[in-house]
PDB file of N, CA and C in Angstrom:
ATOM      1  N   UNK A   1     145.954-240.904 182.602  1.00  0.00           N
ATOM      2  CA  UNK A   1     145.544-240.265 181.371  1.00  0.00           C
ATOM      3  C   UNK A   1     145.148-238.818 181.672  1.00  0.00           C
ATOM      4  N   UNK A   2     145.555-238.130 180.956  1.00  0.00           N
ATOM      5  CA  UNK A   2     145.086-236.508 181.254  1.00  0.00           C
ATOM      6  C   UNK A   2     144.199-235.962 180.351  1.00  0.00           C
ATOM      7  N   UNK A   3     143.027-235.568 180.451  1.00  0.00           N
ATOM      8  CA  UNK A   3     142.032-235.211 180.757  1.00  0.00           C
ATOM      9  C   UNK A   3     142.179-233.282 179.797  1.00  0.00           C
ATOM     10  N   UNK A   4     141.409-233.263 178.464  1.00  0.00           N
ATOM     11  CA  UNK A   4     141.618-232.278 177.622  1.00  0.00           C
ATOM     12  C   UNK A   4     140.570-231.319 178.632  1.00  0.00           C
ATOM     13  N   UNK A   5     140.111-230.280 178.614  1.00  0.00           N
ATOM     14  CA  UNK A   5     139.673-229.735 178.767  1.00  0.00           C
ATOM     15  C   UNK A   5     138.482-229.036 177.868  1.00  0.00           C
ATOM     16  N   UNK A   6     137.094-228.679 178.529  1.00  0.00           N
ATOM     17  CA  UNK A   6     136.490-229.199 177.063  1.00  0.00           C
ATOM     18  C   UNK A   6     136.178-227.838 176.584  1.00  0.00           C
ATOM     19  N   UNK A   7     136.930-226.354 177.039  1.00  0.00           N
ATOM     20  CA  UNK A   7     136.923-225.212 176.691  1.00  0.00           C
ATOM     21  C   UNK A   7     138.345-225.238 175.581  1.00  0.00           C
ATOM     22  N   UNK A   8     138.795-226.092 175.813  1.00  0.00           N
ATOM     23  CA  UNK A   8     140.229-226.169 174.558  1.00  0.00           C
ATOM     24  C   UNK A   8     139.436-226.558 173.105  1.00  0.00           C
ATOM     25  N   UNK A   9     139.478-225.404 172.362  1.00  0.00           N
ATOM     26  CA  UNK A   9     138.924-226.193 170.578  1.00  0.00           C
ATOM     27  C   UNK A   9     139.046-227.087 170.140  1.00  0.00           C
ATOM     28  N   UNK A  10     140.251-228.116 170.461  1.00  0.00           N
ATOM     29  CA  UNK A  10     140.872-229.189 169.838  1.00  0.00           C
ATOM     30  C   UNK A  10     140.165-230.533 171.113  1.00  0.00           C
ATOM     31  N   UNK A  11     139.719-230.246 171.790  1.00  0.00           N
ATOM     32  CA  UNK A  11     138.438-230.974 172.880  1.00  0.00           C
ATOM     33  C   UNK A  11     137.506-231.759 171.957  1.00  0.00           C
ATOM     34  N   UNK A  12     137.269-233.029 172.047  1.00  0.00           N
ATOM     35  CA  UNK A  12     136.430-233.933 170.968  1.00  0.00           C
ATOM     36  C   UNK A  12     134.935-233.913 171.903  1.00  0.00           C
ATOM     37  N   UNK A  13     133.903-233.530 170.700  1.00  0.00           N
ATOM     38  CA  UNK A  13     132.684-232.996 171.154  1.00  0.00           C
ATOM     39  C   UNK A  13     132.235-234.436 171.768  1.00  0.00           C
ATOM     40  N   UNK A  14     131.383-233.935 172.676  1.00  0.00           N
ATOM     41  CA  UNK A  14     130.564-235.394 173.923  1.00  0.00           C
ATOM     42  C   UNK A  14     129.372-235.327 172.079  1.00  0.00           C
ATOM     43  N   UNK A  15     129.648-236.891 172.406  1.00  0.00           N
ATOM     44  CA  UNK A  15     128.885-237.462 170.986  1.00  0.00           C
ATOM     45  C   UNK A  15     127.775-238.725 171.947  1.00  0.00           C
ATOM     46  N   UNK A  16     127.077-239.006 171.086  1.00  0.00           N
ATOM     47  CA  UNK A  16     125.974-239.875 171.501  1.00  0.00           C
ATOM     48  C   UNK A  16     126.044-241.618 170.605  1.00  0.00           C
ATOM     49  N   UNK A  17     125.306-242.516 170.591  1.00  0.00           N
ATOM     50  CA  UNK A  17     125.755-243.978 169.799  1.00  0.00           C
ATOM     51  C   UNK A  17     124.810-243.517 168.727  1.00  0.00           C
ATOM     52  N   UNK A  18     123.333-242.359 168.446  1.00  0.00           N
ATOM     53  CA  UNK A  18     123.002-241.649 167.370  1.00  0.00           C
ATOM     54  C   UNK A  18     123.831-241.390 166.799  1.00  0.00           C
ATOM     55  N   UNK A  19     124.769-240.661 166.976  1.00  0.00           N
ATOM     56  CA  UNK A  19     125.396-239.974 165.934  1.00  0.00           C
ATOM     57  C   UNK A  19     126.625-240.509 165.637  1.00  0.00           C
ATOM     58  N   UNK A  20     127.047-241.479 166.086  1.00  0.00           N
ATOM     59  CA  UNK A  20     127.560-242.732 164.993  1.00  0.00           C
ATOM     60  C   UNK A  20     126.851-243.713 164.650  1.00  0.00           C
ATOM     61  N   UNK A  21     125.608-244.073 164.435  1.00  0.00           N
ATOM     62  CA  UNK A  21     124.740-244.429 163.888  1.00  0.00           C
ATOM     63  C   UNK A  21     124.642-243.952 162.433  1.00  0.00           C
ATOM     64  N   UNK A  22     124.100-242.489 162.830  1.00  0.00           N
ATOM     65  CA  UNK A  22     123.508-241.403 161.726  1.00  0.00           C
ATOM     66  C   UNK A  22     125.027-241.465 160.767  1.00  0.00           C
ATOM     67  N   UNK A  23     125.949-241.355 161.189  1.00  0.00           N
ATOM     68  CA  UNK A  23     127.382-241.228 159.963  1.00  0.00           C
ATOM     69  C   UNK A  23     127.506-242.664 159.392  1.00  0.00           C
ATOM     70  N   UNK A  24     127.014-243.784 160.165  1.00  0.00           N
ATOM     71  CA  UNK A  24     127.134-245.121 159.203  1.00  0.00           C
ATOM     72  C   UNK A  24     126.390-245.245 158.413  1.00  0.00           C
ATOM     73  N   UNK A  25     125.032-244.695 159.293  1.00  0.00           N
ATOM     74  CA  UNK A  25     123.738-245.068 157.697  1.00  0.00           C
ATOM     75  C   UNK A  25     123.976-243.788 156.736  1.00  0.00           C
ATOM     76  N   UNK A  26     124.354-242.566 156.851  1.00  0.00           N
ATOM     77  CA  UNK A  26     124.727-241.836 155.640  1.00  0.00           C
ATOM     78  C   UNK A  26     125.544-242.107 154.994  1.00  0.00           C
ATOM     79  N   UNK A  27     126.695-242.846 155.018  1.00  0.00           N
ATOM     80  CA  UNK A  27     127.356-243.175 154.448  1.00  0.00           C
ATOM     81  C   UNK A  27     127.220-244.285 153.140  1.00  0.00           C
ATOM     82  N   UNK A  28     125.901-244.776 153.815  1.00  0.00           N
ATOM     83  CA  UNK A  28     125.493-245.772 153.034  1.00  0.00           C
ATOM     84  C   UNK A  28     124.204-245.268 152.748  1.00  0.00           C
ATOM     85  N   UNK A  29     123.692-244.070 152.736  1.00  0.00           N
ATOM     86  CA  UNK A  29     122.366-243.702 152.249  1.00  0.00           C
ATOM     87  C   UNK A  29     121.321-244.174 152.318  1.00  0.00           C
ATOM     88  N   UNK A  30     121.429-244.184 153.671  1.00  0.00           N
ATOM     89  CA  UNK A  30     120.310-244.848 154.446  1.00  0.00           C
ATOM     90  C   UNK A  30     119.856-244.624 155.852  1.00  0.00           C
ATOM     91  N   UNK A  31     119.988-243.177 156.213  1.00  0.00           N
ATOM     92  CA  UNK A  31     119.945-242.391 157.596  1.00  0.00           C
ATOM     93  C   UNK A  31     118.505-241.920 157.462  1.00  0.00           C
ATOM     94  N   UNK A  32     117.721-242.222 158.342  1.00  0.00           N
ATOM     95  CA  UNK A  32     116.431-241.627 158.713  1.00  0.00           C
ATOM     96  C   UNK A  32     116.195-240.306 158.667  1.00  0.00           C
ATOM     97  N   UNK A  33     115.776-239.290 158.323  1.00  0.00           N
ATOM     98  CA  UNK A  33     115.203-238.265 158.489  1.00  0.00           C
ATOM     99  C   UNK A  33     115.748-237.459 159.805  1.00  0.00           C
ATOM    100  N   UNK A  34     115.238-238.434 160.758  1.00  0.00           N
ATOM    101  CA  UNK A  34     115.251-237.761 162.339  1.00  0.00           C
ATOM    102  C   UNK A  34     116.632-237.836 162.719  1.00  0.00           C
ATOM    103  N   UNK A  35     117.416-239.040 162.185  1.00  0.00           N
ATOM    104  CA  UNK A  35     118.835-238.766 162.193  1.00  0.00           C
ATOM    105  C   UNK A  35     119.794-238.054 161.670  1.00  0.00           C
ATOM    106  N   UNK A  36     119.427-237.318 160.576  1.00  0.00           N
ATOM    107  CA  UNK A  36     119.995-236.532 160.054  1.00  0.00           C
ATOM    108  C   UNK A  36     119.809-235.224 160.846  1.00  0.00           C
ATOM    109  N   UNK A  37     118.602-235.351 160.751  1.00  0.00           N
ATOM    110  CA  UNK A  37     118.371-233.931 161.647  1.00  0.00           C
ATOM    111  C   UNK A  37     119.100-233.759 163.027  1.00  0.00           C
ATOM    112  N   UNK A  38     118.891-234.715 163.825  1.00  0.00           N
ATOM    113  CA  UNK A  38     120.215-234.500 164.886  1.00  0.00           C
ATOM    114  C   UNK A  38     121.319-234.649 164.484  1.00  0.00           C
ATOM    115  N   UNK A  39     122.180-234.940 163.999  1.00  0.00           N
ATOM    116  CA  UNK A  39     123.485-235.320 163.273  1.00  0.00           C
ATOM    117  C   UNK A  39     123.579-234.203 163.078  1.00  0.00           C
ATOM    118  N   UNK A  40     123.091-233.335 162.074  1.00  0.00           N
ATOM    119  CA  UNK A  40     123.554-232.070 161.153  1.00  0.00           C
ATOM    120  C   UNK A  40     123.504-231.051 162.681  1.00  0.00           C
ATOM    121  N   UNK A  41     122.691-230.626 163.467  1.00  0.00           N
ATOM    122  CA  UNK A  41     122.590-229.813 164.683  1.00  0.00           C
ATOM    123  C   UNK A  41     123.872-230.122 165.610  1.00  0.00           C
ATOM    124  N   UNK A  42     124.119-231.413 165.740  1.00  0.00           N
ATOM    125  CA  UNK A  42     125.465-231.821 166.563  1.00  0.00           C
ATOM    126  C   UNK A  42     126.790-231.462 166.033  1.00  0.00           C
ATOM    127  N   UNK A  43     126.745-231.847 164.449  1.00  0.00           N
ATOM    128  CA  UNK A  43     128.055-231.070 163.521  1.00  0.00           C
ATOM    129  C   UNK A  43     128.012-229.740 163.924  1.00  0.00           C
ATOM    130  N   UNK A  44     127.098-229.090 163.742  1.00  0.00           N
ATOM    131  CA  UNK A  44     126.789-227.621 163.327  1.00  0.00           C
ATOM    132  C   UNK A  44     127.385-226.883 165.136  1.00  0.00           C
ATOM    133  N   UNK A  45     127.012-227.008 166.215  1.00  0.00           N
ATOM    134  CA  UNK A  45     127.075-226.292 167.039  1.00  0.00           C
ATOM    135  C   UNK A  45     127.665-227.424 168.321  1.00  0.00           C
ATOM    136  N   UNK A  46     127.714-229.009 168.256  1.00  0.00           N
ATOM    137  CA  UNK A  46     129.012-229.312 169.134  1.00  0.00           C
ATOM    138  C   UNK A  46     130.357-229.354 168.795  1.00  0.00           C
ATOM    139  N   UNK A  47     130.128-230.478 167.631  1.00  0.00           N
ATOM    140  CA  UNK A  47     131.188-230.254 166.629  1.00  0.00           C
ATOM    141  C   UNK A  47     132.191-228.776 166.316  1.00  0.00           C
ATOM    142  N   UNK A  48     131.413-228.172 165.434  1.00  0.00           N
ATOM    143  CA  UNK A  48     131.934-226.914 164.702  1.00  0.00           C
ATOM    144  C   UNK A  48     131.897-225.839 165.886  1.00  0.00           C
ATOM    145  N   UNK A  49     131.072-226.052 166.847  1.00  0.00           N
ATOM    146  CA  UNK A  49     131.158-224.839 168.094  1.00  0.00           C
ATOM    147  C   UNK A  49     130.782-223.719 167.397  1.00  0.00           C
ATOM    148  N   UNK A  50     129.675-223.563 166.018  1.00  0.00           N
ATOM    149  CA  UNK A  50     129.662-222.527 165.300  1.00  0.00           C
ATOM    150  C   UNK A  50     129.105-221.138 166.161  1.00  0.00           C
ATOM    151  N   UNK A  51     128.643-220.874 166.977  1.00  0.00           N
ATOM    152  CA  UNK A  51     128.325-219.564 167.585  1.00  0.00           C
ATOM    153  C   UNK A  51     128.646-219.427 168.889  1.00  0.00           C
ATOM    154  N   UNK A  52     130.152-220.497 169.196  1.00  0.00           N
ATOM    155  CA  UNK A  52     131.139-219.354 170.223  1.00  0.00           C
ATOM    156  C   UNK A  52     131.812-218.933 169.687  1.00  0.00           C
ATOM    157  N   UNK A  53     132.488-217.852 170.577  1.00  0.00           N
ATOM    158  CA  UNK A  53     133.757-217.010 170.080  1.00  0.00           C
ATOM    159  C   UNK A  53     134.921-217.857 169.955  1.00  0.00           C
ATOM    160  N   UNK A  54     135.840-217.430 168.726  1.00  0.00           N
ATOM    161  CA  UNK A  54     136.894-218.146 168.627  1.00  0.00           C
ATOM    162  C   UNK A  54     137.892-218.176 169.103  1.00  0.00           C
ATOM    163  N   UNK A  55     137.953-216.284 169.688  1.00  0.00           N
ATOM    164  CA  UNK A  55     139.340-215.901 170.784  1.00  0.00           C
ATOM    165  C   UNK A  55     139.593-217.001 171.451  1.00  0.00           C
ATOM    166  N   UNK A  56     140.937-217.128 171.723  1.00  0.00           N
ATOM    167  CA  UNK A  56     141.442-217.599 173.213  1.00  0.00           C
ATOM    168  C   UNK A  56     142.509-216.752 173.384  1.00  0.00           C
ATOM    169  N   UNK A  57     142.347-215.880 174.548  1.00  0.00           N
ATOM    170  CA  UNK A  57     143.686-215.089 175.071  1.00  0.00           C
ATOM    171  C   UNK A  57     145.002-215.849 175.414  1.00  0.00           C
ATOM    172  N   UNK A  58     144.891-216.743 175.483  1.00  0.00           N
ATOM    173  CA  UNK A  58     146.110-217.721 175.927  1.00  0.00           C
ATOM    174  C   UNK A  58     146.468-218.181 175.201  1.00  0.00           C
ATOM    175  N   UNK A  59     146.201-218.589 173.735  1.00  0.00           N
ATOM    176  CA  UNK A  59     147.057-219.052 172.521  1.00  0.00           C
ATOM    177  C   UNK A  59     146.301-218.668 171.339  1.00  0.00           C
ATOM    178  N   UNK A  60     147.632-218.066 170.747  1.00  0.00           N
ATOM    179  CA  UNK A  60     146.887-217.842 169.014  1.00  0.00           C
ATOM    180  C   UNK A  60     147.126-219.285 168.430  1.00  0.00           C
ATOM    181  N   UNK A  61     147.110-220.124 168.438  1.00  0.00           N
ATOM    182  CA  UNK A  61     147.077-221.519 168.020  1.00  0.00           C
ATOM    183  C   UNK A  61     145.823-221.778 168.392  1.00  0.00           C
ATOM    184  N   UNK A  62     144.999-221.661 169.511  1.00  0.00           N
ATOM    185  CA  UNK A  62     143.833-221.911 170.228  1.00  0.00           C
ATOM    186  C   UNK A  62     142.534-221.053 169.335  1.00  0.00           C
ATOM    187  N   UNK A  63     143.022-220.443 169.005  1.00  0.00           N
ATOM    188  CA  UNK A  63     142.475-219.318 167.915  1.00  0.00           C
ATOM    189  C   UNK A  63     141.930-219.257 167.037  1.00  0.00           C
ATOM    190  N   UNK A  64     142.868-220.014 166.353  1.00  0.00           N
ATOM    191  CA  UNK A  64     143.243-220.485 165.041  1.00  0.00           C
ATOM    192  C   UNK A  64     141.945-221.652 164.592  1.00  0.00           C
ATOM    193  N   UNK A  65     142.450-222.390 165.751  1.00  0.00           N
ATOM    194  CA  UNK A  65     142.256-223.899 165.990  1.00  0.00           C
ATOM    195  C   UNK A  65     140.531-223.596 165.632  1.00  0.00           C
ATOM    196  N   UNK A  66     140.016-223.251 166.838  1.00  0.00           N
ATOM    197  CA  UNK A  66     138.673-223.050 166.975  1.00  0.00           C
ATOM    198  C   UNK A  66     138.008-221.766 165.472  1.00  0.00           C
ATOM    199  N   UNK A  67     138.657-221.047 165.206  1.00  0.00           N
ATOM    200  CA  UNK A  67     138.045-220.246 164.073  1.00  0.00           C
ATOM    201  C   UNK A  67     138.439-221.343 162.626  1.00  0.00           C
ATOM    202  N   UNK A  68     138.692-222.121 162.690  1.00  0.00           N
ATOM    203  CA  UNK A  68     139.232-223.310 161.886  1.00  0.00           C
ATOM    204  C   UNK A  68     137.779-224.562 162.065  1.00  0.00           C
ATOM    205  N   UNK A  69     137.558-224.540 162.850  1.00  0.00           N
ATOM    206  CA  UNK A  69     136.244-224.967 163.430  1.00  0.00           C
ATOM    207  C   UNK A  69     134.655-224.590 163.131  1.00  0.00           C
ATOM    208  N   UNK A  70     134.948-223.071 163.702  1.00  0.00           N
ATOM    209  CA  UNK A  70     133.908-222.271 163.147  1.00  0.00           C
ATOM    210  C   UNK A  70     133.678-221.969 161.979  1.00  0.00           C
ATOM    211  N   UNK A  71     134.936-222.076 160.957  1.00  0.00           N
ATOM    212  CA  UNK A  71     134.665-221.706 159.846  1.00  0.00           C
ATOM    213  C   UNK A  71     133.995-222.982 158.555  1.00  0.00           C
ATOM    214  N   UNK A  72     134.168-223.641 159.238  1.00  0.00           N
ATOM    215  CA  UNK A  72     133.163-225.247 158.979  1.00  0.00           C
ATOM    216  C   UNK A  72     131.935-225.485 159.471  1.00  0.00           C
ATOM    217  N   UNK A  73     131.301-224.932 160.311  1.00  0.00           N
ATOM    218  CA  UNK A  73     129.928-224.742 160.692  1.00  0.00           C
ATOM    219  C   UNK A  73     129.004-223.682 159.800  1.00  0.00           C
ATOM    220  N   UNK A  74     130.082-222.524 159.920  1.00  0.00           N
ATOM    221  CA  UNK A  74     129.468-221.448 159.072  1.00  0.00           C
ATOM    222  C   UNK A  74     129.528-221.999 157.553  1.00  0.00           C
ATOM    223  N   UNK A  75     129.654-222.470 157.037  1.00  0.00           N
ATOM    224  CA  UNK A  75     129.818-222.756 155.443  1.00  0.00           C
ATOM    225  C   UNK A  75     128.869-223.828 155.560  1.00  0.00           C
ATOM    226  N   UNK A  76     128.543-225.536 156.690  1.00  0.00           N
ATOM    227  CA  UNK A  76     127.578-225.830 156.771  1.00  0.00           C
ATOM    228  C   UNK A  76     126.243-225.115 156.765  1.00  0.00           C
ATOM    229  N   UNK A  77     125.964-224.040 157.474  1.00  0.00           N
ATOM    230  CA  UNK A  77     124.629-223.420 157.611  1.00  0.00           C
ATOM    231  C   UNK A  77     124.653-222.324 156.077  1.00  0.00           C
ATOM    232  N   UNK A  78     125.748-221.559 155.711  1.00  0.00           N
ATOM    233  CA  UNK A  78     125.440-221.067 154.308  1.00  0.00           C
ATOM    234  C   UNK A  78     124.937-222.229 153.429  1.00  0.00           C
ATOM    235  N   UNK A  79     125.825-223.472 153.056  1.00  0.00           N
ATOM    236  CA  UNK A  79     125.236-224.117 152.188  1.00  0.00           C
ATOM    237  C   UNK A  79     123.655-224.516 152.242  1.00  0.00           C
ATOM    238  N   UNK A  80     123.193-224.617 153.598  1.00  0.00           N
ATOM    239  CA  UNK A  80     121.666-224.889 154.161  1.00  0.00           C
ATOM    240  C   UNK A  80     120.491-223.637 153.618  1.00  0.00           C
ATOM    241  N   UNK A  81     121.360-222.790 153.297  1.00  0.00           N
ATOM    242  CA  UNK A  81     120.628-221.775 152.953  1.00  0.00           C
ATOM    243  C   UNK A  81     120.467-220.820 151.405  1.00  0.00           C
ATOM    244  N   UNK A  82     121.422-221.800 150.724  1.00  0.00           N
ATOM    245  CA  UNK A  82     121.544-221.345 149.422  1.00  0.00           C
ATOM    246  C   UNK A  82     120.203-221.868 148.691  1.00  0.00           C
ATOM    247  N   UNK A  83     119.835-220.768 147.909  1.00  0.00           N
ATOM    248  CA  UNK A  83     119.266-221.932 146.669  1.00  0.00           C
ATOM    249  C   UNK A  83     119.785-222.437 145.135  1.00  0.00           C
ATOM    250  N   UNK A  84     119.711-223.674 145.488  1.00  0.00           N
ATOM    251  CA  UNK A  84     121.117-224.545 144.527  1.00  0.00           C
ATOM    252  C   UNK A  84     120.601-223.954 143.459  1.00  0.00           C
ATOM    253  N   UNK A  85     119.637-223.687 142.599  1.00  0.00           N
ATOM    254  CA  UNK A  85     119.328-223.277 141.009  1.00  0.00           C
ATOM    255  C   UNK A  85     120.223-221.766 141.014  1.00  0.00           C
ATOM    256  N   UNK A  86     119.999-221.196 141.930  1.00  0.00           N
ATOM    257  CA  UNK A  86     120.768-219.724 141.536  1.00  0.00           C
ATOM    258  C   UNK A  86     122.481-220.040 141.713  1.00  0.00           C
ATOM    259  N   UNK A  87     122.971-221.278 142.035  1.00  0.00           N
ATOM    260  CA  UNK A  87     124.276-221.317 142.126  1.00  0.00           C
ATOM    261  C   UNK A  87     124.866-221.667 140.335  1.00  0.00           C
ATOM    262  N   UNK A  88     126.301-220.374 140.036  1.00  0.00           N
ATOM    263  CA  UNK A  88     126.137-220.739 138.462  1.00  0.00           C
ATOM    264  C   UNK A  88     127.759-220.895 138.746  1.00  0.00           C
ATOM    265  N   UNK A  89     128.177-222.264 138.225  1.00  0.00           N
ATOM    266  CA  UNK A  89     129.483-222.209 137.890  1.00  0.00           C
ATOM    267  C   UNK A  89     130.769-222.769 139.425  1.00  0.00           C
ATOM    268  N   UNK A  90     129.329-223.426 140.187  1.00  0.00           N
ATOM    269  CA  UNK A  90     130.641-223.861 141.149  1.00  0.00           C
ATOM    270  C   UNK A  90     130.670-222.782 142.498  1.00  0.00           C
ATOM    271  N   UNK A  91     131.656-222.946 143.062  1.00  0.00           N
ATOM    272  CA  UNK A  91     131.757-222.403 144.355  1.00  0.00           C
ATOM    273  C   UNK A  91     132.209-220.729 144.057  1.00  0.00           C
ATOM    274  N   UNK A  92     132.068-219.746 145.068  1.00  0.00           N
ATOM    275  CA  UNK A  92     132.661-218.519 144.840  1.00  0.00           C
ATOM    276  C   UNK A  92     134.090-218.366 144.888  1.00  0.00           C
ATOM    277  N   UNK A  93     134.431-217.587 144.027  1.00  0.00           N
ATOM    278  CA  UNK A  93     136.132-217.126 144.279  1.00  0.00           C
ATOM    279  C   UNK A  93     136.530-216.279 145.466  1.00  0.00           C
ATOM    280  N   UNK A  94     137.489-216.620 146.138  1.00  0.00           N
ATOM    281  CA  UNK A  94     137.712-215.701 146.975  1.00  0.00           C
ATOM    282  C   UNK A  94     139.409-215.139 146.457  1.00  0.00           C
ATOM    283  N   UNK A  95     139.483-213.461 146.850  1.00  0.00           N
ATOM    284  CA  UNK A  95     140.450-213.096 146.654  1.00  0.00           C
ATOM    285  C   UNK A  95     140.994-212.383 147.171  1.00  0.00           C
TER     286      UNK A  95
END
């Protein structure tokens, strides 16, 4: 079996039996506090890799891949930081 490399974006983050725990009981709305809280930190920066760089000099696919990544962490931590009453009408347009 060959062995991804865990600087490749497409590398499946080292996960813990928490945090498939924490995705069964959310699913069913029923995740502890303390599990969420690790869960959301593990999405946010093993998962999503949100504050490395996305370059890879060796493939614009690798690039891609990982700013494809990052760009799912970053929209996790914006949504963490909105306040929902000032949101009017849904998500922003982009153009």
């Amino acid at each position: 079996m060959k062995l991804i490399s865990a600087k490749k974006p497409y590398a499946p983050a080292p996960y813990e039996p928490s945090h498939a725990e924490a995705v069964q009981l959310l699913s069913k709305g029923e995740c502890p506090p303390h599990l969420q809280i690790n869960f959301l930190k593990w999405l946010i920066n093993d998962v999503c890799r949100t504050t490395d760089q996305s370059y890879r000099p060796d493939s614009d696919r690798d690039t891609v891949f990982a700013e494809g990544k990052r760009y799912v962490g970053n929209t996790l931590i914006k949504m963490g930081r909105l306040i929902p009453s000032n949101i009017v009408g849904g998500s922003e347009e982009h153009g």
